[in-house]
Protein backbone atom coordinates (compact mmCIF):
# COMPACT_ATOMS: atom_id res chain seq x y z
CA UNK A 1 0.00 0.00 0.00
CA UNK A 2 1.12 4.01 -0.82
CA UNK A 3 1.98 6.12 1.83
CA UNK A 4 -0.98 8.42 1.99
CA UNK A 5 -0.91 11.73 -0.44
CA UNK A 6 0.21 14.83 1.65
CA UNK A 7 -2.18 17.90 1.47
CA UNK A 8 0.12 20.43 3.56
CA UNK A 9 2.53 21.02 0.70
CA UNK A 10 4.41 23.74 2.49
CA UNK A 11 6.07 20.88 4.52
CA UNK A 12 8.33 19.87 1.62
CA UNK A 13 11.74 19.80 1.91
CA UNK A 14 14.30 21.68 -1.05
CA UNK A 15 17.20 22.21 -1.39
CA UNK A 16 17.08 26.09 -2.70
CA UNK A 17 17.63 28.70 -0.51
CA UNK A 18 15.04 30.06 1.04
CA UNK A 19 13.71 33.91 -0.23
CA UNK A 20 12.30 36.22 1.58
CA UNK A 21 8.84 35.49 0.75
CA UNK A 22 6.00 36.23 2.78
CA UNK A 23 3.56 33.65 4.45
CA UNK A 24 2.30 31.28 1.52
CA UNK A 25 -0.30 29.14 1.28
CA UNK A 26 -0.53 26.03 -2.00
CA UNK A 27 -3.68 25.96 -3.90
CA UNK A 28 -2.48 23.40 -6.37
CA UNK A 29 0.02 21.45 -7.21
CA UNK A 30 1.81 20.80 -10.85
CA UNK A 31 1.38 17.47 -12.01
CA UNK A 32 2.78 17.10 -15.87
CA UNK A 33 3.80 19.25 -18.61
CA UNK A 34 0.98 19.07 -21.20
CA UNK A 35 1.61 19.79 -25.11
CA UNK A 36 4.74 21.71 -26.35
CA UNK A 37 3.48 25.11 -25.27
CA UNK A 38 4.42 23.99 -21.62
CA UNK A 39 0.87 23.73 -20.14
CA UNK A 40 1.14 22.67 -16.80
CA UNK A 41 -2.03 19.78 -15.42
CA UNK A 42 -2.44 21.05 -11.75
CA UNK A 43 -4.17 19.30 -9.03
CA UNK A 44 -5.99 21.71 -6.51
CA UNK A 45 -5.42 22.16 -3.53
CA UNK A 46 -8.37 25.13 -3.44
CA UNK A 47 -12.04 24.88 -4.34
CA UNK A 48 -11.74 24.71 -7.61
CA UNK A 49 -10.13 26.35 -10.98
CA UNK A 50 -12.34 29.79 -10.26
CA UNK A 51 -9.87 30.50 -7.69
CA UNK A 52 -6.96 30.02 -10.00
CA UNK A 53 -8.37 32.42 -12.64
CA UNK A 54 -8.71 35.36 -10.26
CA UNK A 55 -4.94 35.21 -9.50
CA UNK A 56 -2.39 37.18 -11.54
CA UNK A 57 0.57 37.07 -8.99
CA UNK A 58 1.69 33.89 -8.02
CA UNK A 59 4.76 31.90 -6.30
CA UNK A 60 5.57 28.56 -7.03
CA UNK A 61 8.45 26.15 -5.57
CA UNK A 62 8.56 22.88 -3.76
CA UNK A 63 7.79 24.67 -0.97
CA UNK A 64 6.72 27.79 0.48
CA UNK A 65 10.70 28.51 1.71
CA UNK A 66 11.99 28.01 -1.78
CA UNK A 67 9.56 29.24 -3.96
CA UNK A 68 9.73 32.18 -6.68
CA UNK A 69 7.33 34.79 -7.92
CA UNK A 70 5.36 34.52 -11.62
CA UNK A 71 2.56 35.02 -13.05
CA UNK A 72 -0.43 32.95 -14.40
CA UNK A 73 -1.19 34.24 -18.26
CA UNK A 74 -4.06 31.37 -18.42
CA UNK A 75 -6.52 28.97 -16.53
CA UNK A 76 -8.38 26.39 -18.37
CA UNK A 77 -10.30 23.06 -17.61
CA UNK A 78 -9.93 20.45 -20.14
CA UNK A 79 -11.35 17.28 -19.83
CA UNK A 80 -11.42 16.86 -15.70
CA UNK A 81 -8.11 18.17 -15.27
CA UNK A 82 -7.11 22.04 -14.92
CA UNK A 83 -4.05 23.18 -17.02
CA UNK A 84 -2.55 26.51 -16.22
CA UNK A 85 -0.17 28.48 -18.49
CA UNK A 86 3.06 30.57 -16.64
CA UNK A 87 3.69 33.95 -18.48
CA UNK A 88 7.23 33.45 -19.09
CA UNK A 89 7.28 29.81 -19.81
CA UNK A 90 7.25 28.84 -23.71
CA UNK A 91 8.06 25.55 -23.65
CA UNK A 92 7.58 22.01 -22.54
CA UNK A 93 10.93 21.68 -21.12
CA UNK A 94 10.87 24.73 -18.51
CA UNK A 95 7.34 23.48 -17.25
CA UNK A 96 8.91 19.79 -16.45
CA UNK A 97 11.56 21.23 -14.78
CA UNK A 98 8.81 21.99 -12.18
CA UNK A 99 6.47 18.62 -12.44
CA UNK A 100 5.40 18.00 -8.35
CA UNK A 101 6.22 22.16 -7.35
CA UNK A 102 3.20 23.94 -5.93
CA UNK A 103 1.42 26.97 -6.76
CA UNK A 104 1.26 29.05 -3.65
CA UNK A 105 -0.24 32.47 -3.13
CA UNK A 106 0.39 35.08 -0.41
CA UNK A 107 -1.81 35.35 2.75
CA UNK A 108 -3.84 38.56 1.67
CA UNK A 109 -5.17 36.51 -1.69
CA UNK A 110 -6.28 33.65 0.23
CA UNK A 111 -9.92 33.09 0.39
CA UNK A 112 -11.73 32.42 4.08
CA UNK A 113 -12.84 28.99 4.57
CA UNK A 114 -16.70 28.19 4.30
CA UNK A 115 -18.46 28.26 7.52
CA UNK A 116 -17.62 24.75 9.03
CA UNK A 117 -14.85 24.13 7.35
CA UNK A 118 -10.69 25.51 8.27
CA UNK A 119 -7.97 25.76 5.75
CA UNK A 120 -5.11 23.13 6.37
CA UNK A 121 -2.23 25.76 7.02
CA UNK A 122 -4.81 26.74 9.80
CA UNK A 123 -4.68 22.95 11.28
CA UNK A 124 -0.75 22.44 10.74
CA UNK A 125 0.60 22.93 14.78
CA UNK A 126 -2.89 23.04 16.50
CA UNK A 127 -2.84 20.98 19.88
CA UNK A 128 -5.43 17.83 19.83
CA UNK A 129 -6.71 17.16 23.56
CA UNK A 130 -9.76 14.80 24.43
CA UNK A 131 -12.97 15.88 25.53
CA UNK A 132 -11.91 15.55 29.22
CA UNK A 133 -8.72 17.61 28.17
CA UNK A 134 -5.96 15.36 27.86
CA UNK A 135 -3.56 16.52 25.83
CA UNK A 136 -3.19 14.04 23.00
CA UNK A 137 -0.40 15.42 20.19
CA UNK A 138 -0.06 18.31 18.00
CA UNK A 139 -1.88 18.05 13.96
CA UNK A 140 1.54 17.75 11.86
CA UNK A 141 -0.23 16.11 8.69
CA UNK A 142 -2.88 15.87 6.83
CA UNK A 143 -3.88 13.55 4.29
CA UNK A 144 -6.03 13.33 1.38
CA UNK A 145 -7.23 9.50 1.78
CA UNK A 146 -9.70 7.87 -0.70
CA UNK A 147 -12.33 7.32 1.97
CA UNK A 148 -11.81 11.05 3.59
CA UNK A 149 -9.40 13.44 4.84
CA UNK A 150 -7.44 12.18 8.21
CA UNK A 151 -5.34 14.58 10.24
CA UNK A 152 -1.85 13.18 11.64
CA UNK A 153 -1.39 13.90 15.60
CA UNK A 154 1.64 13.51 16.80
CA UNK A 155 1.91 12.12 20.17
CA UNK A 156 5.49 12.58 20.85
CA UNK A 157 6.44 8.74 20.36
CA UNK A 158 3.61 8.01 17.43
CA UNK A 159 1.50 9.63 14.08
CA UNK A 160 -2.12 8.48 15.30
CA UNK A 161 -4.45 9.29 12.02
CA UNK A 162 -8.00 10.45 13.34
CA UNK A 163 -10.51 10.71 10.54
CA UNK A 164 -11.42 14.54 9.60
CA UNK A 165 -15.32 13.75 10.51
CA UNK A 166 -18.06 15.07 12.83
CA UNK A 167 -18.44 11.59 14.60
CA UNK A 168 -14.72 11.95 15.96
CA UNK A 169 -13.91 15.81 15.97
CA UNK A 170 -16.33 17.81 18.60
CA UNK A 171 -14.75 21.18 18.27
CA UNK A 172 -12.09 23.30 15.98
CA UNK A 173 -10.59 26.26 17.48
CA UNK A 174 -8.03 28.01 15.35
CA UNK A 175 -7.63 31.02 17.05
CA UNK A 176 -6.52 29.03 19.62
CA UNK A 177 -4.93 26.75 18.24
CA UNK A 178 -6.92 23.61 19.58
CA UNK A 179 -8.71 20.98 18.74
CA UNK A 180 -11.42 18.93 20.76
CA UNK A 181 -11.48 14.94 19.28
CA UNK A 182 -13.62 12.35 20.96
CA UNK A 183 -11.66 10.04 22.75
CA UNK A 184 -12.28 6.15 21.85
CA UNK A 185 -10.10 3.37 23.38
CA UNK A 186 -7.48 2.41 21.89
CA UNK A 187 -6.99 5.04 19.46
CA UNK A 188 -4.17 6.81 21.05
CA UNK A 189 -2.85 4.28 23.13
């Protein structure tokens, strides 16, 4: 079996040096180089290609420390994949150069979560305690699984996956950085 995909892209390691970029958040991630123009297939990381054609400024890099300014020129869905176009890039080669980089954008052109939902940057470093406030880990991952999103806890010795669902989360608090989970036997034991 694969190791789960990661969704918290700004976790990658590189080995550029970092900029001095400010805080950065993915919305997609470059998958392949598509035709000779240097098209790039993205998968997002956002809620869906809308949010991609409202940006002009973008950065893009393995990860947020490494990652350089451009510019999208062009956003289009074809077939059910999104390809995006860089300004500057002309050709296949320069866009597969970058195959598994991320498209990040800055803080001020990120869009607030939907009531009920948090954005994963939000989640990265929040403290998990039970219900009768045990402290249980911190969130360091979370994963894109085929039967749901999971969030990784670390518990200082373990990852313990809890499932990214009502039935086991009771409450979210970002500005605090916390987060309630129901405690079930065994689980983090």
């Amino acid at each position: 079996m694969s190791p789960p995909n990661k969704a918290n892209a700004h976790f990658l390691k590189s080995s550029v040096e970092p900029t001095n970029a400010p805080h950065l958040t993915a919305v997609a991630r470059f998958v392949k180089a598509v035709g000779l123009a240097g098209d790039l297939k993205v998968e997002l990381l956002c809620d869906g290609p809308d949010r991609l054609r409202g940006l002009s400024d973008i950065w893009i890099g393995r990860s947020a420390e490494s990652a350089f300014p451009a510019k999208i020129s062009e956003v289009r869905v074809q077939g059910n994949g999104v390809l995006v176009r860089i300004e500057s890039w002309r050709d296949r080669s320069k866009s597969e150069q970058h195959r598994g980089a991320f498209i990040f954008v800055q803080e001020a052109d990120t869009v607030r979560p939907k009531r009920g939902t948090v954005r994963i940057d939000d989640l990265i470093g929040c403290e998990v305690k039970s219900e009768d406030g045990i402290p249980l880990g911190v969130i360091r991952e979370v994963y894109s699984l085929p039967g749901g999103d999971a969030w990784g806890v670390w518990t200082g010795s373990q990852e313990v996956l809890v499932p990214a669902v009502k039935h086991w989360i009771r409450s979210v608090d970002i500005k605090r950085r916390r987060v309630v989970v129901a405690r079930t036997e065994g689980l983090f034991e």
